[in-house]
Protein backbone atom coordinates (compact mmCIF):
# COMPACT_ATOMS: atom_id res chain seq x y z
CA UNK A 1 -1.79 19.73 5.03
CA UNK A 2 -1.39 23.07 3.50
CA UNK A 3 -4.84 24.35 4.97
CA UNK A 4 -3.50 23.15 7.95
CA UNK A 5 -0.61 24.98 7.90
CA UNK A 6 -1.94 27.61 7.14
CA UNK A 7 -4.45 28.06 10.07
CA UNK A 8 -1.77 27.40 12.17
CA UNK A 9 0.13 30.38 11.11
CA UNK A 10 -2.57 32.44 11.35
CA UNK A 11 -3.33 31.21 15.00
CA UNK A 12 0.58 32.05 15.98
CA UNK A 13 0.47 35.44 14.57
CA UNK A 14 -2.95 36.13 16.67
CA UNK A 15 -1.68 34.74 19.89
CA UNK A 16 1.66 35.78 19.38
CA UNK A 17 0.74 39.41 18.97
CA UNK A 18 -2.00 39.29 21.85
CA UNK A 19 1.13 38.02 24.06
CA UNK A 20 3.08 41.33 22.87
CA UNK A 21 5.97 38.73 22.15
CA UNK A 22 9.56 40.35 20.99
CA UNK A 23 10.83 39.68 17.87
CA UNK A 24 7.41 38.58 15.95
CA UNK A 25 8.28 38.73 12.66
CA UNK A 26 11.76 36.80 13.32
CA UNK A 27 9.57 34.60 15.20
CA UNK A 28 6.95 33.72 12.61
CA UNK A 29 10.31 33.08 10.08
CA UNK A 30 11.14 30.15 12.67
CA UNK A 31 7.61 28.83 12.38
CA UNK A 32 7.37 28.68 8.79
CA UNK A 33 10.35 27.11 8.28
CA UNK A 34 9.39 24.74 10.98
CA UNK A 35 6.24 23.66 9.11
CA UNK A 36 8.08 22.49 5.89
CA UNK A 37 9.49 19.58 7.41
CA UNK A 38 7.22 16.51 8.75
CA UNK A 39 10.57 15.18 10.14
CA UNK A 40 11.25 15.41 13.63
CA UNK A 41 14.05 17.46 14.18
CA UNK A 42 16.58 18.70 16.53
CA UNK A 43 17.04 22.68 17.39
CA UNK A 44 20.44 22.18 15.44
CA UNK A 45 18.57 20.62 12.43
CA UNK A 46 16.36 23.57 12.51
CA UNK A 47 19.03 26.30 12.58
CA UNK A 48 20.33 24.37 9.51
CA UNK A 49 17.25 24.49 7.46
CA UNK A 50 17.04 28.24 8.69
CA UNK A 51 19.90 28.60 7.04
CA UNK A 52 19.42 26.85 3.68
CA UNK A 53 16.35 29.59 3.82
CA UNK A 54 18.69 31.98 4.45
CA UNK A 55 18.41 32.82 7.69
CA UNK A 56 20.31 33.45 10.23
CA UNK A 57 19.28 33.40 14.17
CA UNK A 58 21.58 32.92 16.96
CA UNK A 59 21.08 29.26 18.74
CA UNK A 60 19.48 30.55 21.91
CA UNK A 61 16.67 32.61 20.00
CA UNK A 62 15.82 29.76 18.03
CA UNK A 63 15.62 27.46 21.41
CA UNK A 64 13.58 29.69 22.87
CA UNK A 65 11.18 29.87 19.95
CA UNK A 66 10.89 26.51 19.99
CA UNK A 67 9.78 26.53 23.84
CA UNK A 68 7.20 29.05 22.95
CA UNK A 69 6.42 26.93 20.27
CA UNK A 70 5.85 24.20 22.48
CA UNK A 71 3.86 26.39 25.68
CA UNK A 72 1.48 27.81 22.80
CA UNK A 73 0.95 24.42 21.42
CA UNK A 74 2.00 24.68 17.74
CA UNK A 75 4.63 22.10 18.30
CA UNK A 76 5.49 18.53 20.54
CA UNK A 77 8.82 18.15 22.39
CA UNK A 78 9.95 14.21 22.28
CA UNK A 79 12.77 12.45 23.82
CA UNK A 80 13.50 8.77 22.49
CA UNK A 81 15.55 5.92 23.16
CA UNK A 82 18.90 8.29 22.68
CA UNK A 83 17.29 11.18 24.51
CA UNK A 84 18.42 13.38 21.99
CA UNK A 85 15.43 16.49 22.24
CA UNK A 86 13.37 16.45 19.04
CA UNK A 87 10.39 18.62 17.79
CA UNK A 88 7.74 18.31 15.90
CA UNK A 89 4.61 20.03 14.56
CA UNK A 90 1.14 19.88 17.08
CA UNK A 91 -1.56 19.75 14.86
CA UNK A 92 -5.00 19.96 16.74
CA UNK A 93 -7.35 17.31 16.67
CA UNK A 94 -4.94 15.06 15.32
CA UNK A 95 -3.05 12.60 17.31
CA UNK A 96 -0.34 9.70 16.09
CA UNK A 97 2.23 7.41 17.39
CA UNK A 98 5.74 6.73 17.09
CA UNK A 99 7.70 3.18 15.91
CA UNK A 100 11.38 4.24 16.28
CA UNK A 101 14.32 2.06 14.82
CA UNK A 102 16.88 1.00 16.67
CA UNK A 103 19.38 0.68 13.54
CA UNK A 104 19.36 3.61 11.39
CA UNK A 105 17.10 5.71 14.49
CA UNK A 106 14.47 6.95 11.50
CA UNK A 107 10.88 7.27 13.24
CA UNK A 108 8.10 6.20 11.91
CA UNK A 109 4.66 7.97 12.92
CA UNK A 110 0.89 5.72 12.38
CA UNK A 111 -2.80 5.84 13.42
CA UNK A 112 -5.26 3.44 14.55
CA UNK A 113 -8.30 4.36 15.36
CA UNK A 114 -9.06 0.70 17.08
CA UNK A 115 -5.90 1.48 18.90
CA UNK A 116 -6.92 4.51 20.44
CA UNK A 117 -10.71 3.26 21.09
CA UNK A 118 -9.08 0.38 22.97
CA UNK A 119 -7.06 2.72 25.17
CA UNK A 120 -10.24 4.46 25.82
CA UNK A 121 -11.74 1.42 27.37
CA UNK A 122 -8.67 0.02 28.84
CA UNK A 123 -8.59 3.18 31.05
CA UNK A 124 -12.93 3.21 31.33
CA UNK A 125 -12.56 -0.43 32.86
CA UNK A 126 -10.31 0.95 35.60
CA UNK A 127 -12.09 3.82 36.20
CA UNK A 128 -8.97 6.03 35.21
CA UNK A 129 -9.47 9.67 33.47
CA UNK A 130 -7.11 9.93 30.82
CA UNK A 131 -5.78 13.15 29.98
CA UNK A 132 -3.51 12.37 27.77
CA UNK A 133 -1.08 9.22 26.32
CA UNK A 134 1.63 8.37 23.77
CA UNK A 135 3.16 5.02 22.36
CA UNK A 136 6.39 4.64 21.53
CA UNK A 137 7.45 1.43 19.74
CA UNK A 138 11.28 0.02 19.18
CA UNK A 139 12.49 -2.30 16.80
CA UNK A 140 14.02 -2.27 13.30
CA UNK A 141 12.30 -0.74 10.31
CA UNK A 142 12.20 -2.72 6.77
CA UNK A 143 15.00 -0.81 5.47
CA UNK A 144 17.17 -2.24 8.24
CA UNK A 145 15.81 -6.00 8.20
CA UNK A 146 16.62 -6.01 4.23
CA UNK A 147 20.41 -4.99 5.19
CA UNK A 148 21.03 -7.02 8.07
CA UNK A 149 22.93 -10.52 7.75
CA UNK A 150 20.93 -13.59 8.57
CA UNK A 151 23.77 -14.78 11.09
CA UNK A 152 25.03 -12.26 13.37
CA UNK A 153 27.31 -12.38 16.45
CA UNK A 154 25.44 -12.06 19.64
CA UNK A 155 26.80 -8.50 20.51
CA UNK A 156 25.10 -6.77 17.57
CA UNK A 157 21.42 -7.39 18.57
CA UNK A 158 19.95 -4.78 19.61
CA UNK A 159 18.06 -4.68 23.12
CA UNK A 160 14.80 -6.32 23.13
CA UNK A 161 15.73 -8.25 20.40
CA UNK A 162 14.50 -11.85 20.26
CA UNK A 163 17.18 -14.60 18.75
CA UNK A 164 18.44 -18.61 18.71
CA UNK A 165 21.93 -19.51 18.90
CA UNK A 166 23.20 -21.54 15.66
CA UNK A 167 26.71 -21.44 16.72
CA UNK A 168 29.53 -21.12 18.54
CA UNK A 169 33.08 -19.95 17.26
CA UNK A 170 36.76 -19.16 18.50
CA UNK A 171 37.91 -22.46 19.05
CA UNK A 172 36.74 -25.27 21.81
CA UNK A 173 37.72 -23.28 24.72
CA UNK A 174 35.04 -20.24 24.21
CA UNK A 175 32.80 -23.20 23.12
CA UNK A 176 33.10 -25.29 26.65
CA UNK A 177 33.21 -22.51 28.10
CA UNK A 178 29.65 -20.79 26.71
CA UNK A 179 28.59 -25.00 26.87
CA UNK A 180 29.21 -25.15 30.70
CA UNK A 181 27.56 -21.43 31.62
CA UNK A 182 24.35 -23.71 30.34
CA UNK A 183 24.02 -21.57 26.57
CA UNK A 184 23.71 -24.69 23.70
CA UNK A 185 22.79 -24.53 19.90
CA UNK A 186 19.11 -24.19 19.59
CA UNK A 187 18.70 -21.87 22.83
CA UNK A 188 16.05 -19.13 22.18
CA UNK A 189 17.15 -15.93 23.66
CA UNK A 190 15.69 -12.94 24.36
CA UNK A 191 18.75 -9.62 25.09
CA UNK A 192 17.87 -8.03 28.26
CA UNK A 193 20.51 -4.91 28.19
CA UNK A 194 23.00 -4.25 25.96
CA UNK A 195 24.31 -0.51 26.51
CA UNK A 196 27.41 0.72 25.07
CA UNK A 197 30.69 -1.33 25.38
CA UNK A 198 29.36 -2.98 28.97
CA UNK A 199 28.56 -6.45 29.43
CA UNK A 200 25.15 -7.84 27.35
CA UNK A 201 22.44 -9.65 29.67
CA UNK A 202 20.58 -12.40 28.46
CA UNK A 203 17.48 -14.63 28.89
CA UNK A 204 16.82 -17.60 28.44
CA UNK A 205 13.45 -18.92 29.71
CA UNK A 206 13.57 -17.54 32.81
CA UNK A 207 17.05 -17.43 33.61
CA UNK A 208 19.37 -14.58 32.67
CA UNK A 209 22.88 -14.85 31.71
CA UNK A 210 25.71 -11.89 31.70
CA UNK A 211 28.37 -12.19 28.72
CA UNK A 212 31.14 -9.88 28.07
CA UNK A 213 31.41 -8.35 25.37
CA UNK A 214 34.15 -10.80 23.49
CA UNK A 215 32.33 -13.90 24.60
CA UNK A 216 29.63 -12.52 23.32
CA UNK A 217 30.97 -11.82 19.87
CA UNK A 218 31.67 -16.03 20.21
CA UNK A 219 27.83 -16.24 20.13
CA UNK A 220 26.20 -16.73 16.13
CA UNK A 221 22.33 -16.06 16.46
CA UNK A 222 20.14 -15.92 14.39
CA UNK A 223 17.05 -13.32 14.52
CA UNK A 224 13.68 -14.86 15.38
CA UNK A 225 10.79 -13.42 12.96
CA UNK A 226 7.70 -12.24 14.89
């Protein structure tokens, strides 16, 4: 990784210079502070570690390194579930993927080579020319699964999120009430939506079910294991 590094630094100060950029040398402080982190990080998270280097750059200069960053190709800007902007470095001839948990929001980066070969022909058998392609995979990381309770109410899952019902509480009106919308013990469900303090959707089979929020905190599931 260091070699790496280092070729990329010696790349940005070539193109950089052949550009007639402003502010090169404040510029190339950015970049090598931006290469000691494999995280993916925010423009705020940047200025931070700036900082702990100490330097100091005023937020806009720093943004706008970053898109330079980005237009030159020395680094990737992503957008995930939260749509928070992250960055991270662009290493040529390397390419990975992304596994993002829902939980704690850590992301996770992998390669497979079968992975990307079958892409290859997936897009060969339709006669499609890809230029380019990323996968982006939700769920909940080890850390998470080790933390979470084995019974949870129904309106802590997390979208996506695969469960069965093992029981009802708050008394027998919530229960006849969850009984006659057609939920029962034993009901595999899959959560369709569940955004902020709105209502959660539901599916079971093929039939979806809305909950409010406090009926669905009535709802014990269980996670099912892939």
């Amino acid at each position: 990784m260091k070699r790496i590094h280092s070729r990329e630094k010696d790349q940005f100060k070539k193109l950089f210079k052949q550009e007639n950029l402003d502010n090169f040398e404040d510029r190339y402080k950015i970049l090598e502070v931006f290469l000691q982190t494999e995280r993916h990080i925010t423009a705020k998270e940047l200025m931070q570690l700036l900082a702990e280097n100490g330097y100091k750059f005023e937020p806009y200069f720093v943004k706008d390194t970053l898109k330079l960053m980005c237009r030159f190709g020395f680094a990737y800007k992503n957008q995930f579930d939260n749509k928070m902007v992250r960055y991270e470095h662009r290493h040529l001839g390397q390419h990975h993927d992304h596994m993002i948990c829902t939980r704690c929001k850590n992301i996770l980066e992998f390669q497979d080579e079968h992975l990307e070969k079958m892409q290859e022909k997936i897009a060969a058998n339709y006669n499609f020319h890809m230029l380019q392609h990323k996968m982006e995979i939700y769920g909940i990381c080890s850390g998470c699964l080790k933390d979470r309770v084995k019974l949870m109410p129904l309106v802590t899952a997390k979208q996506g999120e695969r469960l069965e019902i093992k029981d009802f509480v708050g008394g027998s009106r919530a229960r006849m009430r969850l009984l006659t919308m057609g939920l029962r013990l034993g009901d595999q469900i899959k959560v369709l939506t569940n955004i902020g303090r709105g209502q959660l959707v539901v599916a079971i089979d093929h039939k979806r079910y809305v909950l409010g929020r406090g009926l669905a905190k009535k709802i014990l599931a269980e996670p099912i294991k892939n």
